[in-house]
PDB file of N, CA and C in Angstrom:
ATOM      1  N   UNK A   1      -8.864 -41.335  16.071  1.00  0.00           N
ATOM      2  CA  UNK A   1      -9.443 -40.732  14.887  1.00  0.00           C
ATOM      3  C   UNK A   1      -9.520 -39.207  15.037  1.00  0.00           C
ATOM      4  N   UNK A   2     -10.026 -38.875  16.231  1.00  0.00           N
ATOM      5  CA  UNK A   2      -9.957 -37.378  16.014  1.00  0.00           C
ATOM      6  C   UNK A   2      -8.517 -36.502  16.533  1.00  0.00           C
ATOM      7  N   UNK A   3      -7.819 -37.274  16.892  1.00  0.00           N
ATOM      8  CA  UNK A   3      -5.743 -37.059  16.266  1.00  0.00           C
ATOM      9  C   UNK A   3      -5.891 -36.769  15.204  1.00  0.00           C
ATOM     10  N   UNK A   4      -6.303 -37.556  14.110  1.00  0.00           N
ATOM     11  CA  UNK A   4      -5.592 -37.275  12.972  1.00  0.00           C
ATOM     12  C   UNK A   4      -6.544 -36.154  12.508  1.00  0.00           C
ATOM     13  N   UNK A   5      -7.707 -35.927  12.812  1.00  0.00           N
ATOM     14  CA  UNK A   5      -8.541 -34.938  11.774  1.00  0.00           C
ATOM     15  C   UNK A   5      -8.163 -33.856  12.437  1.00  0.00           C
ATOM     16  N   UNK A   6      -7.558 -33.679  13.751  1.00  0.00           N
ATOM     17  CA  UNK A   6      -7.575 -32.335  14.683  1.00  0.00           C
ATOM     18  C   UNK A   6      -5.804 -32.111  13.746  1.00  0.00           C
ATOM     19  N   UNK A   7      -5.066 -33.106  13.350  1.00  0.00           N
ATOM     20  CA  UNK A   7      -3.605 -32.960  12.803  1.00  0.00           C
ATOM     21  C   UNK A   7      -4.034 -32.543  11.241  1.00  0.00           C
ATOM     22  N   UNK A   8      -4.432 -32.933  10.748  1.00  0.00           N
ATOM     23  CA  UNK A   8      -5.237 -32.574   9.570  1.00  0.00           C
ATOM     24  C   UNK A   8      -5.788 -31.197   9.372  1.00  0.00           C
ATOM     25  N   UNK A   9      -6.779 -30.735  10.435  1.00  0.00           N
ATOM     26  CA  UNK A   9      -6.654 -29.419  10.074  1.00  0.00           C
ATOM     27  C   UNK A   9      -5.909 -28.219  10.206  1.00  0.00           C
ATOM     28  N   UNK A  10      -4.920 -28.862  11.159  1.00  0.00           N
ATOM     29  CA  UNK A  10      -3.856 -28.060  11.562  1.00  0.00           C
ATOM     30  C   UNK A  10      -3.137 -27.983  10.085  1.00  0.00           C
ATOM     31  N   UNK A  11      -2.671 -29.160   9.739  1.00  0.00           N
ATOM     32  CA  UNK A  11      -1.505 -29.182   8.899  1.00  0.00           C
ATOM     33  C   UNK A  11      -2.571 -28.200   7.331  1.00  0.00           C
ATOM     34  N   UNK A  12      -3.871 -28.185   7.498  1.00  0.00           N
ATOM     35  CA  UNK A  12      -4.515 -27.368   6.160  1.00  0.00           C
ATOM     36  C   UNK A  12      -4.551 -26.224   6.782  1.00  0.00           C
ATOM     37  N   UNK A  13      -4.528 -25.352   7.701  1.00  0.00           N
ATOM     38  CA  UNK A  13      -4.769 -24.027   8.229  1.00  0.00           C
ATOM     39  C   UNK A  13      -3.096 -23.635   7.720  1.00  0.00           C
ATOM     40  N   UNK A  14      -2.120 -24.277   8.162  1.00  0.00           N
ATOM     41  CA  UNK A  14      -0.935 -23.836   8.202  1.00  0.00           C
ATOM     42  C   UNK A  14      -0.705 -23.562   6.389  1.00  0.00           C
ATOM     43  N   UNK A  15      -0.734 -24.603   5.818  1.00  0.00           N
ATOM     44  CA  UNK A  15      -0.682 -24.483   4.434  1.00  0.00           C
ATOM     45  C   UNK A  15      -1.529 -23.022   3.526  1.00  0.00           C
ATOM     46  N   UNK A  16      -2.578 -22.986   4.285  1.00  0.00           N
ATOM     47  CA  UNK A  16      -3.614 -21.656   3.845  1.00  0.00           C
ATOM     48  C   UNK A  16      -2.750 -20.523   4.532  1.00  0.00           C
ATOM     49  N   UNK A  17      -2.232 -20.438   5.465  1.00  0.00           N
ATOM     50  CA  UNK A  17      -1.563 -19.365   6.241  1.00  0.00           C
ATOM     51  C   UNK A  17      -0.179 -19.228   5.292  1.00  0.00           C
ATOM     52  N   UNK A  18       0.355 -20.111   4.794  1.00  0.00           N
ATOM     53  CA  UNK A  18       1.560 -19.981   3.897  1.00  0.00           C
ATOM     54  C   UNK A  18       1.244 -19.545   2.559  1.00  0.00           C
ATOM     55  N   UNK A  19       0.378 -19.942   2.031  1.00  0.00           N
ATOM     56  CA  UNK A  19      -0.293 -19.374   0.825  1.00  0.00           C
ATOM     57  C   UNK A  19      -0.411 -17.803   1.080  1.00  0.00           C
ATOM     58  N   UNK A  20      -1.148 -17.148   1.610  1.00  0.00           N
ATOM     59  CA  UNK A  20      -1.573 -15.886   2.340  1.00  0.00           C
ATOM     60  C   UNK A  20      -0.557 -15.440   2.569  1.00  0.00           C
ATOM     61  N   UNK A  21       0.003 -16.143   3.156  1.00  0.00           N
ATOM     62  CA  UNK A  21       1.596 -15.191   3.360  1.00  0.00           C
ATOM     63  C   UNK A  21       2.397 -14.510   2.084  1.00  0.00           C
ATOM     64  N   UNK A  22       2.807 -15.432   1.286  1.00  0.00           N
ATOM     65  CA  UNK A  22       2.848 -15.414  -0.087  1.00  0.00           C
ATOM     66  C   UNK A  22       2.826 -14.554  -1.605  1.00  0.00           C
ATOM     67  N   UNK A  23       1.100 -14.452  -0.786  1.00  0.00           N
ATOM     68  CA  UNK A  23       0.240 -13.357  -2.290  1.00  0.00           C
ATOM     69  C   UNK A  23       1.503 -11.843  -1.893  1.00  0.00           C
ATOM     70  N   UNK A  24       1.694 -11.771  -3.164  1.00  0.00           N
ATOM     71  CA  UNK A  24       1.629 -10.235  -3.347  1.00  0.00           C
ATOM     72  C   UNK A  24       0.809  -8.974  -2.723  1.00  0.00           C
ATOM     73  N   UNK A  25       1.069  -8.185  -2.115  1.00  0.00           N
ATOM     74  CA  UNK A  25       0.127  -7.243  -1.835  1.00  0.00           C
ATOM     75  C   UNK A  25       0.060  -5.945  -2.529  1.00  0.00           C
ATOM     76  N   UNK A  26      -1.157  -5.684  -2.739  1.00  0.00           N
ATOM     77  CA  UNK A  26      -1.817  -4.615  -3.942  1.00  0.00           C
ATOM     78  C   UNK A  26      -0.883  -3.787  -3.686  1.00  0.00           C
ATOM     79  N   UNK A  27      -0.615  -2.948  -4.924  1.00  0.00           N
ATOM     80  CA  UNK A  27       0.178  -1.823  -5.047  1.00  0.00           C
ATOM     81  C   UNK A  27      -0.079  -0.626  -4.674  1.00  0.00           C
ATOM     82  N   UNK A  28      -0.057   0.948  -3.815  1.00  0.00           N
ATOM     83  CA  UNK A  28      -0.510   1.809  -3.222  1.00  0.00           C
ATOM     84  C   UNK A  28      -0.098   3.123  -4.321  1.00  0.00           C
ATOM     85  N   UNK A  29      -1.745   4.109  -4.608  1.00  0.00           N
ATOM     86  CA  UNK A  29      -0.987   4.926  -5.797  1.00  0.00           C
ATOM     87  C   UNK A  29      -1.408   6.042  -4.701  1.00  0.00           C
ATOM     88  N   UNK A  30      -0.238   6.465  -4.286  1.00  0.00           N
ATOM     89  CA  UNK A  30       0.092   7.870  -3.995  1.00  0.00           C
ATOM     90  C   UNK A  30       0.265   8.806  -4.721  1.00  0.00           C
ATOM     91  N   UNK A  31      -1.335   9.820  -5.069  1.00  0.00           N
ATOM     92  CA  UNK A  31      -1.628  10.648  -5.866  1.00  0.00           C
ATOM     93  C   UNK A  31      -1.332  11.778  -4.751  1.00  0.00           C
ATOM     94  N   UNK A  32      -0.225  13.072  -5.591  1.00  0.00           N
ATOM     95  CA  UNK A  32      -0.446  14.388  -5.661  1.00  0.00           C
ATOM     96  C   UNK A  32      -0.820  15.755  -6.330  1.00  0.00           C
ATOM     97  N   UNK A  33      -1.651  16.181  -5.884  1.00  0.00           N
ATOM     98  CA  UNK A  33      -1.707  17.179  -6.537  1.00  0.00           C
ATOM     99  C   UNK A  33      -1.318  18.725  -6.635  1.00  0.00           C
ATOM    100  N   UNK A  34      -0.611  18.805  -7.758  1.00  0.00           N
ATOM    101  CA  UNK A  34       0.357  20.135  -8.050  1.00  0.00           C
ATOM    102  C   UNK A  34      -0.527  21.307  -7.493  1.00  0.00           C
ATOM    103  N   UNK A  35      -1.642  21.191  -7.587  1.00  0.00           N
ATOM    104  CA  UNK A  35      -1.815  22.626  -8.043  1.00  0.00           C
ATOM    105  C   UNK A  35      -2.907  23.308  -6.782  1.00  0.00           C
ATOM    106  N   UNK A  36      -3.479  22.469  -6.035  1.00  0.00           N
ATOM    107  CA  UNK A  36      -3.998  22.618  -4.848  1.00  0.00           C
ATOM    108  C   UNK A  36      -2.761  23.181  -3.377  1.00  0.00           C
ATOM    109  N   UNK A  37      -3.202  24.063  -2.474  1.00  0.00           N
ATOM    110  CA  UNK A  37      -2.437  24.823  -1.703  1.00  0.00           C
ATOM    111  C   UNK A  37      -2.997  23.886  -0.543  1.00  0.00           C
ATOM    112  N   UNK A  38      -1.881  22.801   0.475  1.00  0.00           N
ATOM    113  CA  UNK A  38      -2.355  22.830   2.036  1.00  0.00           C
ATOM    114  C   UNK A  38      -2.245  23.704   2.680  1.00  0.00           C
ATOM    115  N   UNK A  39      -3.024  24.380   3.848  1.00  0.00           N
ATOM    116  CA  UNK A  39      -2.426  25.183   4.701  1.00  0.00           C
ATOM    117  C   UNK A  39      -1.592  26.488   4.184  1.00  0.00           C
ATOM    118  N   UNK A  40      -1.379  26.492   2.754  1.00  0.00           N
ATOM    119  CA  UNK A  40      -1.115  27.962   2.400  1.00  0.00           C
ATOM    120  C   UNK A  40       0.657  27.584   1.798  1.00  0.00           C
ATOM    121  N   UNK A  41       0.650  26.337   2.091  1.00  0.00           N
ATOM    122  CA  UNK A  41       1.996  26.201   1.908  1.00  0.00           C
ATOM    123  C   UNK A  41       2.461  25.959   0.163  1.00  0.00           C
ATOM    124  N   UNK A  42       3.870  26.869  -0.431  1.00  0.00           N
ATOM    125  CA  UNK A  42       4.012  27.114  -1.706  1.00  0.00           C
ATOM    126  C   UNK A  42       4.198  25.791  -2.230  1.00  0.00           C
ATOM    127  N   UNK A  43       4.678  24.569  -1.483  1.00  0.00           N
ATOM    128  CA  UNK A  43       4.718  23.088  -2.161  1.00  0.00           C
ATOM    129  C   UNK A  43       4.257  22.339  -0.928  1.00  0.00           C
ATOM    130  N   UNK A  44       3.036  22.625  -1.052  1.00  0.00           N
ATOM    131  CA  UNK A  44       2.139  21.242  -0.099  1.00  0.00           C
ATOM    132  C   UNK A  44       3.108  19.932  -0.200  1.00  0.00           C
ATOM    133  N   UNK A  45       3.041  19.245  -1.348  1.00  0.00           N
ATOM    134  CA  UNK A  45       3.938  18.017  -1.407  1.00  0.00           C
ATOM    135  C   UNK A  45       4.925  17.655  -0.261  1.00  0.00           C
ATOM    136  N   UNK A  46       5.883  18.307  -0.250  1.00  0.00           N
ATOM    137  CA  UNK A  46       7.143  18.468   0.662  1.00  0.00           C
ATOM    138  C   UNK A  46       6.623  17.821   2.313  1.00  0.00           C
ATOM    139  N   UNK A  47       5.485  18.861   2.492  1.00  0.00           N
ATOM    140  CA  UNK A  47       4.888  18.296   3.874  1.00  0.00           C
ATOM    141  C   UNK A  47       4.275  16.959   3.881  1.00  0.00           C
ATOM    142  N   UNK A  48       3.010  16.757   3.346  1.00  0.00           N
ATOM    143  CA  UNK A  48       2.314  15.685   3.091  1.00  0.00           C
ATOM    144  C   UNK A  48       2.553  14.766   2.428  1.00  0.00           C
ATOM    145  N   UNK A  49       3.248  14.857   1.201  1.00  0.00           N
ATOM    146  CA  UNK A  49       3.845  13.625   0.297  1.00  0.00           C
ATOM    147  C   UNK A  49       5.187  13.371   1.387  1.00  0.00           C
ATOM    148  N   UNK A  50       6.378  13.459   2.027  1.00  0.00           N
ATOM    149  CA  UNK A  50       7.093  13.046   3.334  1.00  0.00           C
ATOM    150  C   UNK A  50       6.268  12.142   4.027  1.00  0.00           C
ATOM    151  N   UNK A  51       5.415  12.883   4.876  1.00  0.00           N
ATOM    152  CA  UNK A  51       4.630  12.343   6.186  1.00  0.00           C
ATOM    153  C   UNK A  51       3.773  10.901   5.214  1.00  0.00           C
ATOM    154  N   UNK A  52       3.274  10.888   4.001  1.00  0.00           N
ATOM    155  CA  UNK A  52       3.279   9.431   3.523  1.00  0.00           C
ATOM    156  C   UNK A  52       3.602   8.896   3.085  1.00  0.00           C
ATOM    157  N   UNK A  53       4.800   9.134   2.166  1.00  0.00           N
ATOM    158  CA  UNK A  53       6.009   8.337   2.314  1.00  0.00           C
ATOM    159  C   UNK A  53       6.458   7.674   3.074  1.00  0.00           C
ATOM    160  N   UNK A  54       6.965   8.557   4.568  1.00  0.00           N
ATOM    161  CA  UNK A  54       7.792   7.983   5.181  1.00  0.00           C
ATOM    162  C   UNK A  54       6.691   6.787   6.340  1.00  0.00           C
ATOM    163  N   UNK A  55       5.476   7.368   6.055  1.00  0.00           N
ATOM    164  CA  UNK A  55       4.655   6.152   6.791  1.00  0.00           C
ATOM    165  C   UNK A  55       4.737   4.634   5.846  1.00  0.00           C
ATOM    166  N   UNK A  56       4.430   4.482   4.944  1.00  0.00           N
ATOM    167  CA  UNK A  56       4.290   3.657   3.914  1.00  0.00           C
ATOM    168  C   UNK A  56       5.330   2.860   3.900  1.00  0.00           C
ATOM    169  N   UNK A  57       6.495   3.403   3.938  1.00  0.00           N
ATOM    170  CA  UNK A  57       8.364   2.865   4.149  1.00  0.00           C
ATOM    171  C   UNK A  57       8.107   2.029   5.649  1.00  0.00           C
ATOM    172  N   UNK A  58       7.645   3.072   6.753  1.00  0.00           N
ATOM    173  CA  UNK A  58       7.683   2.454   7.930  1.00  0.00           C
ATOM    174  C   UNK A  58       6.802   1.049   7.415  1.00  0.00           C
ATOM    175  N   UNK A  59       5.798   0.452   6.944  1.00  0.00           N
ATOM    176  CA  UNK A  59       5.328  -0.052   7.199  1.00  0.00           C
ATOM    177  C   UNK A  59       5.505  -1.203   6.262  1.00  0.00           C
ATOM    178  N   UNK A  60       6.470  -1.108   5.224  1.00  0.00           N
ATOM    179  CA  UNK A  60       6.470  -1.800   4.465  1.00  0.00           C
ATOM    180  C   UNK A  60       5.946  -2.088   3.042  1.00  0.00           C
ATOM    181  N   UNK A  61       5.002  -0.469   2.673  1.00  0.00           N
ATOM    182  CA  UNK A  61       4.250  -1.391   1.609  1.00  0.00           C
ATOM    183  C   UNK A  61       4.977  -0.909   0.244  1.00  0.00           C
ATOM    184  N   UNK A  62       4.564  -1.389  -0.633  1.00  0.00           N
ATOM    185  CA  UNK A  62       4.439  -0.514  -1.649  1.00  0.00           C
ATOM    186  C   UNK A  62       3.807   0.127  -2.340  1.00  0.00           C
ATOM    187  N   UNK A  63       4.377   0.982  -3.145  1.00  0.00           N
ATOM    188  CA  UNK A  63       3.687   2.082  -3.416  1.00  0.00           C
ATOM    189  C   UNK A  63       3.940   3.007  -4.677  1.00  0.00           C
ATOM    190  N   UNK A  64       3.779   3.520  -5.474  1.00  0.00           N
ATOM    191  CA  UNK A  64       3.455   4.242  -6.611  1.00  0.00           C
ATOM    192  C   UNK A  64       3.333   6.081  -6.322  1.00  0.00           C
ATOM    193  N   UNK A  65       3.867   6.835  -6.793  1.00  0.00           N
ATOM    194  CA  UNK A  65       4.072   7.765  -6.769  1.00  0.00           C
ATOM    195  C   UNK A  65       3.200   8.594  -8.222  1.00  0.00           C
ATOM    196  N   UNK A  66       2.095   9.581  -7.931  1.00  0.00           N
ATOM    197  CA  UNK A  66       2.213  10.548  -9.342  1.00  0.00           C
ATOM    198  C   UNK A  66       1.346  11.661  -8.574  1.00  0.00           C
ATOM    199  N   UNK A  67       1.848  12.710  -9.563  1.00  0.00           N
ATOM    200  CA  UNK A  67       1.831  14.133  -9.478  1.00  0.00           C
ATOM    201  C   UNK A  67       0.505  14.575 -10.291  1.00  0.00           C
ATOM    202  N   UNK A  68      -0.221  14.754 -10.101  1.00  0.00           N
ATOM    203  CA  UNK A  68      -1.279  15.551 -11.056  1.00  0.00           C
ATOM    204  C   UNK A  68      -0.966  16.793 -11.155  1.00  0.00           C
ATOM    205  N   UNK A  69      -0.727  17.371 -12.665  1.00  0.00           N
ATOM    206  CA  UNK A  69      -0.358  18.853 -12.367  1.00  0.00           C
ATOM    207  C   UNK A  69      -1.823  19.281 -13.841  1.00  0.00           C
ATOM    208  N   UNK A  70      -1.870  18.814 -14.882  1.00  0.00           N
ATOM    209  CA  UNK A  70      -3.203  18.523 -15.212  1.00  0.00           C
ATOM    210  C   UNK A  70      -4.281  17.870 -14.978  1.00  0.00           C
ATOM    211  N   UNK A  71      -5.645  18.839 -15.597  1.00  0.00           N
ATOM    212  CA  UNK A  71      -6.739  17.665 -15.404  1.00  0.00           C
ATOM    213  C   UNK A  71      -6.738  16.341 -16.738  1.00  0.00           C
ATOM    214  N   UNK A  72      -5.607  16.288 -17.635  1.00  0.00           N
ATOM    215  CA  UNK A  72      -5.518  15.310 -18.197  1.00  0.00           C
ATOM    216  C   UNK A  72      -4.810  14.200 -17.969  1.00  0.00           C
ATOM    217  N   UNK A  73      -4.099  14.296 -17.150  1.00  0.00           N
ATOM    218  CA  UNK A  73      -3.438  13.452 -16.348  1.00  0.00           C
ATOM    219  C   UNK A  73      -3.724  12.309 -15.720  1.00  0.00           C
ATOM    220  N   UNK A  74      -4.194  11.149 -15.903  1.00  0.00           N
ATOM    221  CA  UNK A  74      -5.083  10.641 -15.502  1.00  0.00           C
ATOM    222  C   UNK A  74      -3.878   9.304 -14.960  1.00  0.00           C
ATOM    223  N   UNK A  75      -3.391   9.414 -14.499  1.00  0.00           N
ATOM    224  CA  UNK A  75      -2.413   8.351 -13.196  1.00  0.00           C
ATOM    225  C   UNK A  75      -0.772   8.004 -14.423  1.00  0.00           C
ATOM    226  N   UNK A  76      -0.457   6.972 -13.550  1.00  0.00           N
ATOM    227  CA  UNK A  76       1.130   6.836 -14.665  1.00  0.00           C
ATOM    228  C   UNK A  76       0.354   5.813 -15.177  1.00  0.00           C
ATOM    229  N   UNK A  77       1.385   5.371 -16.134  1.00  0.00           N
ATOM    230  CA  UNK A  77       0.634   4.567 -17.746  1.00  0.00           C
ATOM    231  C   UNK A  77       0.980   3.458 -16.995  1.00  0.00           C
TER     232      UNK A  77
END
């Protein structure tokens, strides 16, 4: 008896682990902003939008890209 319940929860952990596997994972909004200076540099972006990019790629996720260059701007539609 406790074969089958110890096979049983195996075979429901695995099924929950395949599910999970599965889901979609949330979408990443990589906000920049135009108009703020890093470090003095004339297109911050170039440096910092790269370095998370190219982390994000390394890692697989996805991700969403926008530029704030107004304060009306309020993300992509």
């Amino acid at each position: 008896m406790r074969k089958v319940l110890a096979l049983m929860l195996v075979f429901i952990l695995f099924l929950v682990s395949k599910v999970l596997a599965d889901s979609p994972q949330p979408r990443i909004l990589l906000v920049r902003d135009a108009h703020y200076s890093y470090l003095g540099l004339t297109n911050p972006n170039e440096y910092y939008g790269s370095f998370y990019d190219s982390a994000l790629q390394a890692l697989g996720l996805n991700y969403d890209n926008c530029t704030v260059e107004s304060a009306s701007n309020d993300g992509p539609a």
